[in-house]
PDB file of N, CA and C in Angstrom:
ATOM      1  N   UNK A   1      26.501 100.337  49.664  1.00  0.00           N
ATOM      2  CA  UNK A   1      25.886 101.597  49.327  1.00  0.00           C
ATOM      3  C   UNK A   1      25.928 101.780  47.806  1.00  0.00           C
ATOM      4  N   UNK A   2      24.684 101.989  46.983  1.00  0.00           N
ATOM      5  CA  UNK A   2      24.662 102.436  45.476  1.00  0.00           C
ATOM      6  C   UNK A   2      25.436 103.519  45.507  1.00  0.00           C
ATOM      7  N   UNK A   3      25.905 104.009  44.376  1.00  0.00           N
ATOM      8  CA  UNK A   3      26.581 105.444  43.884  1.00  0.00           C
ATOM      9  C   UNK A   3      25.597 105.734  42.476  1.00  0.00           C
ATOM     10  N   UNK A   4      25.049 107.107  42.619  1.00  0.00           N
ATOM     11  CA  UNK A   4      24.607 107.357  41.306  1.00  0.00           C
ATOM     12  C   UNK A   4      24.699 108.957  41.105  1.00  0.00           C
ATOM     13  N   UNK A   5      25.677 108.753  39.699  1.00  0.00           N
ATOM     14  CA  UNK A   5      26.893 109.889  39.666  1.00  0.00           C
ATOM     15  C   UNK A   5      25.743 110.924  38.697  1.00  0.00           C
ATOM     16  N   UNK A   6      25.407 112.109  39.065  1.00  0.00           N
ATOM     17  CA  UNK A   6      23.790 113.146  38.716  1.00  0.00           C
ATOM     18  C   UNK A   6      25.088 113.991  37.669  1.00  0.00           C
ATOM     19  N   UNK A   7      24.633 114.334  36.883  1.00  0.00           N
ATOM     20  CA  UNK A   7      24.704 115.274  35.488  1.00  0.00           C
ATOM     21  C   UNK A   7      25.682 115.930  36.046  1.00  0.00           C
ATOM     22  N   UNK A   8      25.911 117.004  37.434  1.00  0.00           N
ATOM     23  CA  UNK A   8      26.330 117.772  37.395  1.00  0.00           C
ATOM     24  C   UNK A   8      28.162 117.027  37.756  1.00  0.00           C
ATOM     25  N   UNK A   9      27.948 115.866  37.741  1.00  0.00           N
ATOM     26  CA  UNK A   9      29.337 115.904  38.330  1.00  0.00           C
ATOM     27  C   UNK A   9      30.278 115.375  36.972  1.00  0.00           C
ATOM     28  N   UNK A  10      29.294 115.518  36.025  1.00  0.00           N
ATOM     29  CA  UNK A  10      30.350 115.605  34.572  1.00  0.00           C
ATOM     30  C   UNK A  10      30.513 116.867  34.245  1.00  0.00           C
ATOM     31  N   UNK A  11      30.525 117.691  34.265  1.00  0.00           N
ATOM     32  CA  UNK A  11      30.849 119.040  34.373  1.00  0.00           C
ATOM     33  C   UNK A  11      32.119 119.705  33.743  1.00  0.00           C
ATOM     34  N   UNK A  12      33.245 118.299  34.489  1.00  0.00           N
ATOM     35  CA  UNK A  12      34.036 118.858  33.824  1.00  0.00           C
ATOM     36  C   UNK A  12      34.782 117.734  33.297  1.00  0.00           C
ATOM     37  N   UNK A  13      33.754 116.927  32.705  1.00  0.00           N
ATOM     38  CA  UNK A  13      33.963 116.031  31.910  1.00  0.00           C
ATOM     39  C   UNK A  13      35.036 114.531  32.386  1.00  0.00           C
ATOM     40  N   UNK A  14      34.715 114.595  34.141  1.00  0.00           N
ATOM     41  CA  UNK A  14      35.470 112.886  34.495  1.00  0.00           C
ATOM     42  C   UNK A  14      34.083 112.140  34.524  1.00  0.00           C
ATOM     43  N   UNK A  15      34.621 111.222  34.135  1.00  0.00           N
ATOM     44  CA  UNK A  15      33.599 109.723  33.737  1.00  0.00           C
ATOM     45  C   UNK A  15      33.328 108.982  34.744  1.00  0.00           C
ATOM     46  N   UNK A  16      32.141 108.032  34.761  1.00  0.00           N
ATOM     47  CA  UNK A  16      32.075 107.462  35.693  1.00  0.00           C
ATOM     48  C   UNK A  16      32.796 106.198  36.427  1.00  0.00           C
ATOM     49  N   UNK A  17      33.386 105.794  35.594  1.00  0.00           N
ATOM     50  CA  UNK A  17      34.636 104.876  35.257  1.00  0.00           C
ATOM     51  C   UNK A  17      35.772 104.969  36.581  1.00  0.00           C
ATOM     52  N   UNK A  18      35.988 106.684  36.556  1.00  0.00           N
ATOM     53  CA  UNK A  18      37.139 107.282  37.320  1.00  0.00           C
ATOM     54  C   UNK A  18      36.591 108.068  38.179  1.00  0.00           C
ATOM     55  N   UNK A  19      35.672 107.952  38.511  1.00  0.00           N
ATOM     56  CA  UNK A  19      34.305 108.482  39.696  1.00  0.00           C
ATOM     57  C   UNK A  19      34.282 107.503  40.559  1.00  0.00           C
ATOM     58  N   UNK A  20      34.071 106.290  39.729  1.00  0.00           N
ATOM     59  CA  UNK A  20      33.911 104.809  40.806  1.00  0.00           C
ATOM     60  C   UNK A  20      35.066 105.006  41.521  1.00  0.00           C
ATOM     61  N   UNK A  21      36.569 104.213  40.462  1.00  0.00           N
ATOM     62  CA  UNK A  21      37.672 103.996  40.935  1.00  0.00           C
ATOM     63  C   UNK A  21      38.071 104.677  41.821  1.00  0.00           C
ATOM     64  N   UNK A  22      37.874 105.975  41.538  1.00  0.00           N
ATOM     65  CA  UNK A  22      38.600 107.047  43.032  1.00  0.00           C
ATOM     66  C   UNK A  22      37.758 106.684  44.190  1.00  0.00           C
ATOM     67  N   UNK A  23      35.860 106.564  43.995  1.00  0.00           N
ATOM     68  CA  UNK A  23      35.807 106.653  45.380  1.00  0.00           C
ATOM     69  C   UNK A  23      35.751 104.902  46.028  1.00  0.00           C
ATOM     70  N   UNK A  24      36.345 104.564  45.163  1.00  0.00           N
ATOM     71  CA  UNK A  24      36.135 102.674  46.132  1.00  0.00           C
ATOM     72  C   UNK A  24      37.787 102.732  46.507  1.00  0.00           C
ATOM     73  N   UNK A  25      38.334 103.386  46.050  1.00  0.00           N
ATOM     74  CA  UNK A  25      40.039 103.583  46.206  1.00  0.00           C
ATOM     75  C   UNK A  25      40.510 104.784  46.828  1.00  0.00           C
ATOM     76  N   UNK A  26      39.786 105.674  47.524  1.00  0.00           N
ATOM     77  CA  UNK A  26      39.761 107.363  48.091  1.00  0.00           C
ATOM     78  C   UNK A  26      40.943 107.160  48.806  1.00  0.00           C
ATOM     79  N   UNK A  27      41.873 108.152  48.906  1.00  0.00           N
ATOM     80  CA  UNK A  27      42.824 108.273  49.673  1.00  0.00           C
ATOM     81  C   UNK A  27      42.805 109.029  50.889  1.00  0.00           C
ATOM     82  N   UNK A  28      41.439 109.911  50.626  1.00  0.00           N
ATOM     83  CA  UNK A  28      41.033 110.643  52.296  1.00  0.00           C
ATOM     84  C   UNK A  28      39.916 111.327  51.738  1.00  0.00           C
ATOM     85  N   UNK A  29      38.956 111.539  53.281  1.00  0.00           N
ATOM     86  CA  UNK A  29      37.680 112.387  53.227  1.00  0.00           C
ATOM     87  C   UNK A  29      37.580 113.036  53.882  1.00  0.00           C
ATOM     88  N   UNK A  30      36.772 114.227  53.752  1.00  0.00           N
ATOM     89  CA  UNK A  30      36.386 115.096  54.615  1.00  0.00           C
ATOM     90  C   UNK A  30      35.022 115.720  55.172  1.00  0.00           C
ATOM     91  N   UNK A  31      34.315 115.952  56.017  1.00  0.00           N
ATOM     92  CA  UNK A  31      33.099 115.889  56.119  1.00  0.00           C
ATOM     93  C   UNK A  31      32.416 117.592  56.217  1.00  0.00           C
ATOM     94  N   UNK A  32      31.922 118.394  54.932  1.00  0.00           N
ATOM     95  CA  UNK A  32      31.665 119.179  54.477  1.00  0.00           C
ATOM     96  C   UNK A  32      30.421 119.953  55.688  1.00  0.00           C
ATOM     97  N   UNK A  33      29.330 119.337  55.124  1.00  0.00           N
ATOM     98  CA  UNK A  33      27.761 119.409  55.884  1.00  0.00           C
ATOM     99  C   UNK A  33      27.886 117.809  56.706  1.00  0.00           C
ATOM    100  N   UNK A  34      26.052 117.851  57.541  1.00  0.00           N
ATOM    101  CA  UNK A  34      26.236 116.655  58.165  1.00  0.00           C
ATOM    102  C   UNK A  34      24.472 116.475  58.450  1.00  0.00           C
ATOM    103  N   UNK A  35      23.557 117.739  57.824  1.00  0.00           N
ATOM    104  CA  UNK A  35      22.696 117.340  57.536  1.00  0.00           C
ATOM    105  C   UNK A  35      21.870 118.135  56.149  1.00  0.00           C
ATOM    106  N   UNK A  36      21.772 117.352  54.828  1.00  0.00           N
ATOM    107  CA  UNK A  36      22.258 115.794  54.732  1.00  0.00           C
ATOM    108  C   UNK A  36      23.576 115.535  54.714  1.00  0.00           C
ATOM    109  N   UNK A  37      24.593 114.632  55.193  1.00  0.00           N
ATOM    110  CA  UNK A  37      25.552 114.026  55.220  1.00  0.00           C
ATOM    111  C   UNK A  37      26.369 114.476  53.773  1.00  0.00           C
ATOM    112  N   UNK A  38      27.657 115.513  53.908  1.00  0.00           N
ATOM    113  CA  UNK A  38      28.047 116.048  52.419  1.00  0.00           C
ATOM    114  C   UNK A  38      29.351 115.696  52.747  1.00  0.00           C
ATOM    115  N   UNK A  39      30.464 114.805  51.474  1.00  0.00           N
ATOM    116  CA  UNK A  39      31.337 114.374  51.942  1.00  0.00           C
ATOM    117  C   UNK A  39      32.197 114.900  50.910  1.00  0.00           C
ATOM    118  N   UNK A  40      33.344 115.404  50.643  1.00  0.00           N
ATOM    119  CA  UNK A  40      34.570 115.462  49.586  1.00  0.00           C
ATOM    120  C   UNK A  40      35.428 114.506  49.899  1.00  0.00           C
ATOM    121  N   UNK A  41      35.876 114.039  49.035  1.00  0.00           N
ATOM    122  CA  UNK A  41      36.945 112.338  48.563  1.00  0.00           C
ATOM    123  C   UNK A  41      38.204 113.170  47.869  1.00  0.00           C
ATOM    124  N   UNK A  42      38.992 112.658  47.772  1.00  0.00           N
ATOM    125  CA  UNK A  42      40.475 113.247  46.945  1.00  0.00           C
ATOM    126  C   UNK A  42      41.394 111.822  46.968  1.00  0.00           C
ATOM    127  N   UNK A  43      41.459 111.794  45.509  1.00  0.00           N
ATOM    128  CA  UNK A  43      42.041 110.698  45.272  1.00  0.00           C
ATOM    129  C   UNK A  43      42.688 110.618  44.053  1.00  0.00           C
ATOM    130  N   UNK A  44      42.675 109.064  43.279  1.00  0.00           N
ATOM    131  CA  UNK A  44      43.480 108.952  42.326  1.00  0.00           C
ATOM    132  C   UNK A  44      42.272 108.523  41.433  1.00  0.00           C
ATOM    133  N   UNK A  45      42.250 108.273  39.955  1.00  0.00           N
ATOM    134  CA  UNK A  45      41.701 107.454  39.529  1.00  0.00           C
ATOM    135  C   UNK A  45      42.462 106.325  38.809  1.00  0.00           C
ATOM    136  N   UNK A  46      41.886 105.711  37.104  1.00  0.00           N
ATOM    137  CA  UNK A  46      42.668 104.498  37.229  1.00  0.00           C
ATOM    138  C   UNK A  46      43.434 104.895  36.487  1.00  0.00           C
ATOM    139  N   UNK A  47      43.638 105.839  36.219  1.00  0.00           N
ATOM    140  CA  UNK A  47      44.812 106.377  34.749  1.00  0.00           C
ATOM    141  C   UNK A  47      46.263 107.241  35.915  1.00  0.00           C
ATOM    142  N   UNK A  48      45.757 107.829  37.593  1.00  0.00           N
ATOM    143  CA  UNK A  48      46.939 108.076  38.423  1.00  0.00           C
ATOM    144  C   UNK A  48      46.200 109.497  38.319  1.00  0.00           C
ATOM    145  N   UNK A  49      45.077 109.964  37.708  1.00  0.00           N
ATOM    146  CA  UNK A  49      44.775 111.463  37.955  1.00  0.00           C
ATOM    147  C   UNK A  49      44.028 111.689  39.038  1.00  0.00           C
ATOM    148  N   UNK A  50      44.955 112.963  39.773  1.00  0.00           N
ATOM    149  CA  UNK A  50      43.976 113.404  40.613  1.00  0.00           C
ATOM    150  C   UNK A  50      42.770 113.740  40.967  1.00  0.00           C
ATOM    151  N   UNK A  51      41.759 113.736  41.990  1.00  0.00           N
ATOM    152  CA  UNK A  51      40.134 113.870  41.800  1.00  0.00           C
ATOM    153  C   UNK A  51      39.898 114.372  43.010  1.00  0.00           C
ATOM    154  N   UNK A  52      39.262 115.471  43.265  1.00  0.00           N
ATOM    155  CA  UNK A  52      38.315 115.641  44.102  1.00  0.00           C
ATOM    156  C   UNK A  52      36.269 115.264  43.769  1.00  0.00           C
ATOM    157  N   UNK A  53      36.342 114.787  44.727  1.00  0.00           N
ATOM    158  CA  UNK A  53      34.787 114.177  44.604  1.00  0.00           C
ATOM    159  C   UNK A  53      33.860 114.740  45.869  1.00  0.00           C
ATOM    160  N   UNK A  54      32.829 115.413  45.119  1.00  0.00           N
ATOM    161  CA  UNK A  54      31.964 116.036  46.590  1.00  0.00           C
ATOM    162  C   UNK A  54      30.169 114.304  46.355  1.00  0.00           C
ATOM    163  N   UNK A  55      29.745 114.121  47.837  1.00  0.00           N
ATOM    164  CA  UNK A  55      28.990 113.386  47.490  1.00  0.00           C
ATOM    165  C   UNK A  55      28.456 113.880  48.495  1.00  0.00           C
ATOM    166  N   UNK A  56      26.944 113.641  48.017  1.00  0.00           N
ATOM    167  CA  UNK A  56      25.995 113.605  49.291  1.00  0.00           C
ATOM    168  C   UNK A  56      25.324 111.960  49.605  1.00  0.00           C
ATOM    169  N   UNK A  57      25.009 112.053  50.846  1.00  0.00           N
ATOM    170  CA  UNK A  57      24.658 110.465  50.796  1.00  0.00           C
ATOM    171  C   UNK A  57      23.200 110.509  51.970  1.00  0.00           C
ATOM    172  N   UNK A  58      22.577 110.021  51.274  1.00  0.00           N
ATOM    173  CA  UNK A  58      20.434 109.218  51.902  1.00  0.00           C
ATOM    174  C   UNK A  58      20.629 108.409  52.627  1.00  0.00           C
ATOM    175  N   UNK A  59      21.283 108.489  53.774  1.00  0.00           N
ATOM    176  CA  UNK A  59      21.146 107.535  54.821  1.00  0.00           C
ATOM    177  C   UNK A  59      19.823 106.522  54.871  1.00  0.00           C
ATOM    178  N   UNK A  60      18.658 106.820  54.339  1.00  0.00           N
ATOM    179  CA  UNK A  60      17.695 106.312  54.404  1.00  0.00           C
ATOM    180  C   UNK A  60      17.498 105.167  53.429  1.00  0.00           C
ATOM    181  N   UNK A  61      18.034 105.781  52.003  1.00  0.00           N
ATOM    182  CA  UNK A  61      17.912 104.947  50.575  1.00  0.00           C
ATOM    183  C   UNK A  61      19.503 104.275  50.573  1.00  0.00           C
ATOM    184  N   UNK A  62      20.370 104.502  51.195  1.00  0.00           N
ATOM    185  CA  UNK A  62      21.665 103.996  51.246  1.00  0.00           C
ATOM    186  C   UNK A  62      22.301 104.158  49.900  1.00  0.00           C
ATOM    187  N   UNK A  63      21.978 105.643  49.459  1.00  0.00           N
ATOM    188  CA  UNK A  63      22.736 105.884  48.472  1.00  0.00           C
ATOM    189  C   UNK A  63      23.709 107.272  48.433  1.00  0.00           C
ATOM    190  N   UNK A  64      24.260 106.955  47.423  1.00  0.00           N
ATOM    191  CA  UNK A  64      25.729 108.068  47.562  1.00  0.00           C
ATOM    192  C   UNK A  64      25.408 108.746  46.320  1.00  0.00           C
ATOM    193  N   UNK A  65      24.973 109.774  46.100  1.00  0.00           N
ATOM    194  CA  UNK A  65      24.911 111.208  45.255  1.00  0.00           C
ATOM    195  C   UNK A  65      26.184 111.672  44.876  1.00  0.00           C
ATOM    196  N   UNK A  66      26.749 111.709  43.731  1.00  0.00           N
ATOM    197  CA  UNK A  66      27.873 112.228  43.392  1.00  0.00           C
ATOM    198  C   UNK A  66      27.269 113.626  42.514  1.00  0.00           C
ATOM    199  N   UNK A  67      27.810 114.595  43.560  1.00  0.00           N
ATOM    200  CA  UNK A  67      27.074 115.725  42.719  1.00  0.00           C
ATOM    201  C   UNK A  67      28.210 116.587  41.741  1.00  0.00           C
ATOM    202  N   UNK A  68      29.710 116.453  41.942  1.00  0.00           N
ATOM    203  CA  UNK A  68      31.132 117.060  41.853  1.00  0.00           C
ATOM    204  C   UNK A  68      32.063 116.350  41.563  1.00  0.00           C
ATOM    205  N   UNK A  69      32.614 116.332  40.666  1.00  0.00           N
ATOM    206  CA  UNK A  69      34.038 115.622  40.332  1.00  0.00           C
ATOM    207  C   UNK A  69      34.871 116.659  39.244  1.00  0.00           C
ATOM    208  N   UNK A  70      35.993 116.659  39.475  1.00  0.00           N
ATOM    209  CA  UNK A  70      37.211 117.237  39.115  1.00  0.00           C
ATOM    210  C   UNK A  70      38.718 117.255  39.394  1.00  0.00           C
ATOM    211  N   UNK A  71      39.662 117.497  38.881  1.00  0.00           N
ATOM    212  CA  UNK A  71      40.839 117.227  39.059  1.00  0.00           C
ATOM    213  C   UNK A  71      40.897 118.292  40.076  1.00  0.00           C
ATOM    214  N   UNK A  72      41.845 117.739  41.045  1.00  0.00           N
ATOM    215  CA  UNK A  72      41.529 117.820  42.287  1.00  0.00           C
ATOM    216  C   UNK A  72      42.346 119.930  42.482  1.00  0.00           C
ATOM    217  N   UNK A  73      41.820 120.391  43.180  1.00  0.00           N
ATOM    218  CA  UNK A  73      42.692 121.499  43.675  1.00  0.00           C
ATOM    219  C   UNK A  73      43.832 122.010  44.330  1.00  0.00           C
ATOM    220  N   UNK A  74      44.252 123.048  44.362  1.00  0.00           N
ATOM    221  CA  UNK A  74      45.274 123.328  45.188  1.00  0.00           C
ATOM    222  C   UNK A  74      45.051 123.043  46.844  1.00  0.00           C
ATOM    223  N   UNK A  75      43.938 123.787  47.257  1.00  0.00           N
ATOM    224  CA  UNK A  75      43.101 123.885  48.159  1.00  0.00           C
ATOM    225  C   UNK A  75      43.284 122.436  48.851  1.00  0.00           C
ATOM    226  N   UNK A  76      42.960 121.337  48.215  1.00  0.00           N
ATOM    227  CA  UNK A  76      42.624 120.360  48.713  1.00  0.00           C
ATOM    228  C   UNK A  76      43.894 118.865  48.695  1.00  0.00           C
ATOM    229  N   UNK A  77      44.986 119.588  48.088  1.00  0.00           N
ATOM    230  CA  UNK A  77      46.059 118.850  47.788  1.00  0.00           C
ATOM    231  C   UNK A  77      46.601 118.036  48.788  1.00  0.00           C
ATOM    232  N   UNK A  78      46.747 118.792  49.824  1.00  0.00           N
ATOM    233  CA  UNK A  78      47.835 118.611  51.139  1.00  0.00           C
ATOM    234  C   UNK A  78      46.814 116.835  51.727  1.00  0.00           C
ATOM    235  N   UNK A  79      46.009 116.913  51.139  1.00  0.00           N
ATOM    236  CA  UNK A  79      44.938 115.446  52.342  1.00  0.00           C
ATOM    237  C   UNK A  79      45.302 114.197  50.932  1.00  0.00           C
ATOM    238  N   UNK A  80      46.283 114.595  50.428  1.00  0.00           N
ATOM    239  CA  UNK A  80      46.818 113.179  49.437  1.00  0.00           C
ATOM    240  C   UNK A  80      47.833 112.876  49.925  1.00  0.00           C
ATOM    241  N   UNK A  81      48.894 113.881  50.547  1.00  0.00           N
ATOM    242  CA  UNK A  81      49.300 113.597  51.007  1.00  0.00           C
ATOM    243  C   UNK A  81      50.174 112.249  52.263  1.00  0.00           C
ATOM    244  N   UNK A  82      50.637 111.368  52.643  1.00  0.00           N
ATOM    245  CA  UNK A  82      50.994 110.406  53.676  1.00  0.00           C
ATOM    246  C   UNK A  82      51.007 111.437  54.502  1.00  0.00           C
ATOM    247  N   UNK A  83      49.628 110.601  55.573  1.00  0.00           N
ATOM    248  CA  UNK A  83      50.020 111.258  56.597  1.00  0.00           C
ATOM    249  C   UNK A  83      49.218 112.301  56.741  1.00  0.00           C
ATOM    250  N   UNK A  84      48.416 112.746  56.043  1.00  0.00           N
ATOM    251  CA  UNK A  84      47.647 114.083  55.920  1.00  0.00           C
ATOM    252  C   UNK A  84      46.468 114.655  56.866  1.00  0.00           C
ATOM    253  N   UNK A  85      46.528 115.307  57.416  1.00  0.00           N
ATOM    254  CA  UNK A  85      45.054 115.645  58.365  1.00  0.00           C
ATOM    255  C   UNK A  85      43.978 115.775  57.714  1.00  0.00           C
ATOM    256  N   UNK A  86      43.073 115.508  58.282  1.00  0.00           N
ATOM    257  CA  UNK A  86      42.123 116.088  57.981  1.00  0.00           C
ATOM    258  C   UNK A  86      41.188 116.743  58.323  1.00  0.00           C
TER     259      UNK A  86
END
């Protein structure tokens, strides 16, 4: 699947560098919407910082929309967790 990371998910200024790394390395997902297919990732990147990542993905074009990236929230902490639900 391509990834192509759209304007808005520099926002708050994570790179694509640590956009990739977190989501080829995600530590858990969660499934937001489901049409189109909207996913949040929470992970690490390559420096150990936390990330939440929202993506949408074109089942059709087999690509992954990164519309959101940021150090990750309170909200969303507990799914880094070992072991974490989701």
């Amino acid at each position: 699947m391509e990834i192509v990371v759209l304007d808005s998910a520099h926002k708050h200024h994570i790179t694509d560098e640590s956009i990739d790394f977190c989501l080829l390395h995600f530590r858990n997902d969660l499934v937001i919407d489901d049409s189109p297919l909207k996913r949040l990732f929470v992970g690490f990147d390559h420096h150990g910082t936390t990330l939440e990542i929202i993506t949408i993905e074109d089942e059709e074009t087999d690509i992954m929309y990164v519309i959101h990236a940021m150090q990750i929230t309170k909200q969303y902490f507990y799914l880094l967790e070992e072991g974490g639900t989701i």
